[in-house]
C-alpha atoms as a PDB file:
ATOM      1  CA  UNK A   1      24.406 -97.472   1.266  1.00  0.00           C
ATOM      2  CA  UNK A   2      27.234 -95.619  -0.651  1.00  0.00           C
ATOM      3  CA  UNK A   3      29.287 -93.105   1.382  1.00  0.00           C
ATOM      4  CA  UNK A   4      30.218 -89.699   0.227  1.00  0.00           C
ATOM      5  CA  UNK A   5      33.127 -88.529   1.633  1.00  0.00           C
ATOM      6  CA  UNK A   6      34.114 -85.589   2.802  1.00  0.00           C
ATOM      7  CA  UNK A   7      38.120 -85.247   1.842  1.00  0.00           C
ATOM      8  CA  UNK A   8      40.374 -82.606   3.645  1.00  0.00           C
ATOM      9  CA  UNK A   9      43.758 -81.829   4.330  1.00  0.00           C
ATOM     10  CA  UNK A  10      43.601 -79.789   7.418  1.00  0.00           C
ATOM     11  CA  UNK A  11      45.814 -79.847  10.412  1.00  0.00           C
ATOM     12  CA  UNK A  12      45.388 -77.834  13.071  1.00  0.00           C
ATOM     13  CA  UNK A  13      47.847 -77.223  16.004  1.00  0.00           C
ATOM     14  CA  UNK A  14      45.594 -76.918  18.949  1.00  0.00           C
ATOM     15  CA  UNK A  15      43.418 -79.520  20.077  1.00  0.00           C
ATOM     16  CA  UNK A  16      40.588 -76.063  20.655  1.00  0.00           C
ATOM     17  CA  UNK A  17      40.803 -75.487  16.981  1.00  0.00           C
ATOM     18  CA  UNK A  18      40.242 -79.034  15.795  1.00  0.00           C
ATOM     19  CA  UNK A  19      37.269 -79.455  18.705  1.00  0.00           C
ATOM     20  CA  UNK A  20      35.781 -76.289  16.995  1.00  0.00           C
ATOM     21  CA  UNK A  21      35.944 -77.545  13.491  1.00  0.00           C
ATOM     22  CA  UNK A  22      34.415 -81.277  14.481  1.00  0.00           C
ATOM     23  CA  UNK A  23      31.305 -79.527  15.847  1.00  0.00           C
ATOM     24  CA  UNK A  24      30.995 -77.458  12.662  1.00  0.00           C
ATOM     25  CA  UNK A  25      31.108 -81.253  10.606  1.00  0.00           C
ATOM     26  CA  UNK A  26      28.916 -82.924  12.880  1.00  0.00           C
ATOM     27  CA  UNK A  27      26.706 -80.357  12.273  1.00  0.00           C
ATOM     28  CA  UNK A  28      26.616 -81.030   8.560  1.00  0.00           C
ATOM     29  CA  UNK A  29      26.670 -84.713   8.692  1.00  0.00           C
ATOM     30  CA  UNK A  30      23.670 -84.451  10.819  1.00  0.00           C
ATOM     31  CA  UNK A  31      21.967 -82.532   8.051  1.00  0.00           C
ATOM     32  CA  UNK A  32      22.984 -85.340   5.475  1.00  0.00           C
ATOM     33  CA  UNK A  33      25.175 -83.140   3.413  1.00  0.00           C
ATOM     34  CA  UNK A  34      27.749 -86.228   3.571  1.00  0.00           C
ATOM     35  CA  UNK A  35      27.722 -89.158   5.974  1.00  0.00           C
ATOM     36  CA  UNK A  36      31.749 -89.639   6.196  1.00  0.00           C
ATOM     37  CA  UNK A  37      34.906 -87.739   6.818  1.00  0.00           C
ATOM     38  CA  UNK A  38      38.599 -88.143   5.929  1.00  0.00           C
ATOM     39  CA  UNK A  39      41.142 -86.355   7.205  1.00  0.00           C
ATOM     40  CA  UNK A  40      45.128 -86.772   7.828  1.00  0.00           C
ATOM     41  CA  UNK A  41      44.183 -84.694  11.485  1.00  0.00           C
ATOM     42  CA  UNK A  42      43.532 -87.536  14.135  1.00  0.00           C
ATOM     43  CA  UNK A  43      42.319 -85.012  16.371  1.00  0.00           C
ATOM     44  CA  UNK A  44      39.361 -83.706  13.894  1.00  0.00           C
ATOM     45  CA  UNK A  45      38.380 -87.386  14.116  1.00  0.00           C
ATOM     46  CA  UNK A  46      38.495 -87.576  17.045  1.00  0.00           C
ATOM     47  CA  UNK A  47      35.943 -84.992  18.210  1.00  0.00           C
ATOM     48  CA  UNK A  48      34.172 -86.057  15.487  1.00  0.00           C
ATOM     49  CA  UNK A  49      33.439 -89.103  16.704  1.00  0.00           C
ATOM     50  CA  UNK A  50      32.832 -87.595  19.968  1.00  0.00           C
ATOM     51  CA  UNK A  51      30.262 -85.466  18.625  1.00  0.00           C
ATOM     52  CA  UNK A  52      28.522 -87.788  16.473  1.00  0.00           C
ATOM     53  CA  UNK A  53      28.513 -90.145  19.143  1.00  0.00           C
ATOM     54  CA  UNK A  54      25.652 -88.197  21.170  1.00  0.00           C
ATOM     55  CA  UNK A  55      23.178 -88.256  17.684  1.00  0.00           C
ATOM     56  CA  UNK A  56      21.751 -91.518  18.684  1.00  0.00           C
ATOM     57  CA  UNK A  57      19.880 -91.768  15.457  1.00  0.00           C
ATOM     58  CA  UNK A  58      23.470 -92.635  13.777  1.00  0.00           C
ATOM     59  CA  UNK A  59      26.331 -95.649  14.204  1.00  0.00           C
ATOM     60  CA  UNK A  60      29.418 -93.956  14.011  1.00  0.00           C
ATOM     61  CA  UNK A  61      32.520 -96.486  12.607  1.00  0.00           C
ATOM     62  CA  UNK A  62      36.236 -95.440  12.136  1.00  0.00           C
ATOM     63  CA  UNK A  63      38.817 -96.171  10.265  1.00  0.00           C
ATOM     64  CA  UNK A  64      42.925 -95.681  10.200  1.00  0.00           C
ATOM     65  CA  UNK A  65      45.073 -96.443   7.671  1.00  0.00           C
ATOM     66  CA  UNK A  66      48.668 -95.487   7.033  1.00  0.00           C
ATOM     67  CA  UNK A  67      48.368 -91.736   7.270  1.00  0.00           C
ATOM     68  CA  UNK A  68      44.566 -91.198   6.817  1.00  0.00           C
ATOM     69  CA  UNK A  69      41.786 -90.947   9.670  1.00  0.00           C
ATOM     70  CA  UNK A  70      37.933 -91.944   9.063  1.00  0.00           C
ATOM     71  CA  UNK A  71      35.115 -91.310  10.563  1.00  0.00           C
ATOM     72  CA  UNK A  72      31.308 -92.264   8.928  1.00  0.00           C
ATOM     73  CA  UNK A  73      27.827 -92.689  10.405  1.00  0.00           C
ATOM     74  CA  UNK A  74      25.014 -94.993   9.254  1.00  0.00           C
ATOM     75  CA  UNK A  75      21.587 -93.740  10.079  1.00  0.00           C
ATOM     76  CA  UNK A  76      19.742 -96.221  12.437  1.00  0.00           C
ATOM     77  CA  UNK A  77      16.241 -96.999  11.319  1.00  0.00           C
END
């Protein structure tokens, strides 16, 4: 299964904001748009992988590299 990424550059200041915009992603990696998400924001990924977490039709893995945070889903079958 190929991934297709979802590449951003946000950063938000407040940990509300970046809670806000997780459950707005979640929402469209639930609905398959794209099953992973990289961002330079660790706290998008982390509510991110909060959120996805409850969706127990998905695995959620994550990834950190340098200055890059990723979060993807496989869908359990």
């Amino acid at each position: 299964m190929s991934i297709r990424w979802n590449v951003e550059e946000l950063m938000f200041d407040s940990l509300y904001e970046a809670e806000v915009w997780a459950d707005s992603l979640a929402n469209e990696m639930y609905a398959r748009l794209y099953n992973g998400y990289d961002t330079p924001d660790y706290k998008i990924a982390f509510f991110l992988a909060f959120r996805l977490a409850e969706i127990k039709e998905f695995t959620i893995r994550t990834a950190r590299t340098v200055d890059r945070y990723q979060v993807w889903v496989t869908i359990n079958s």
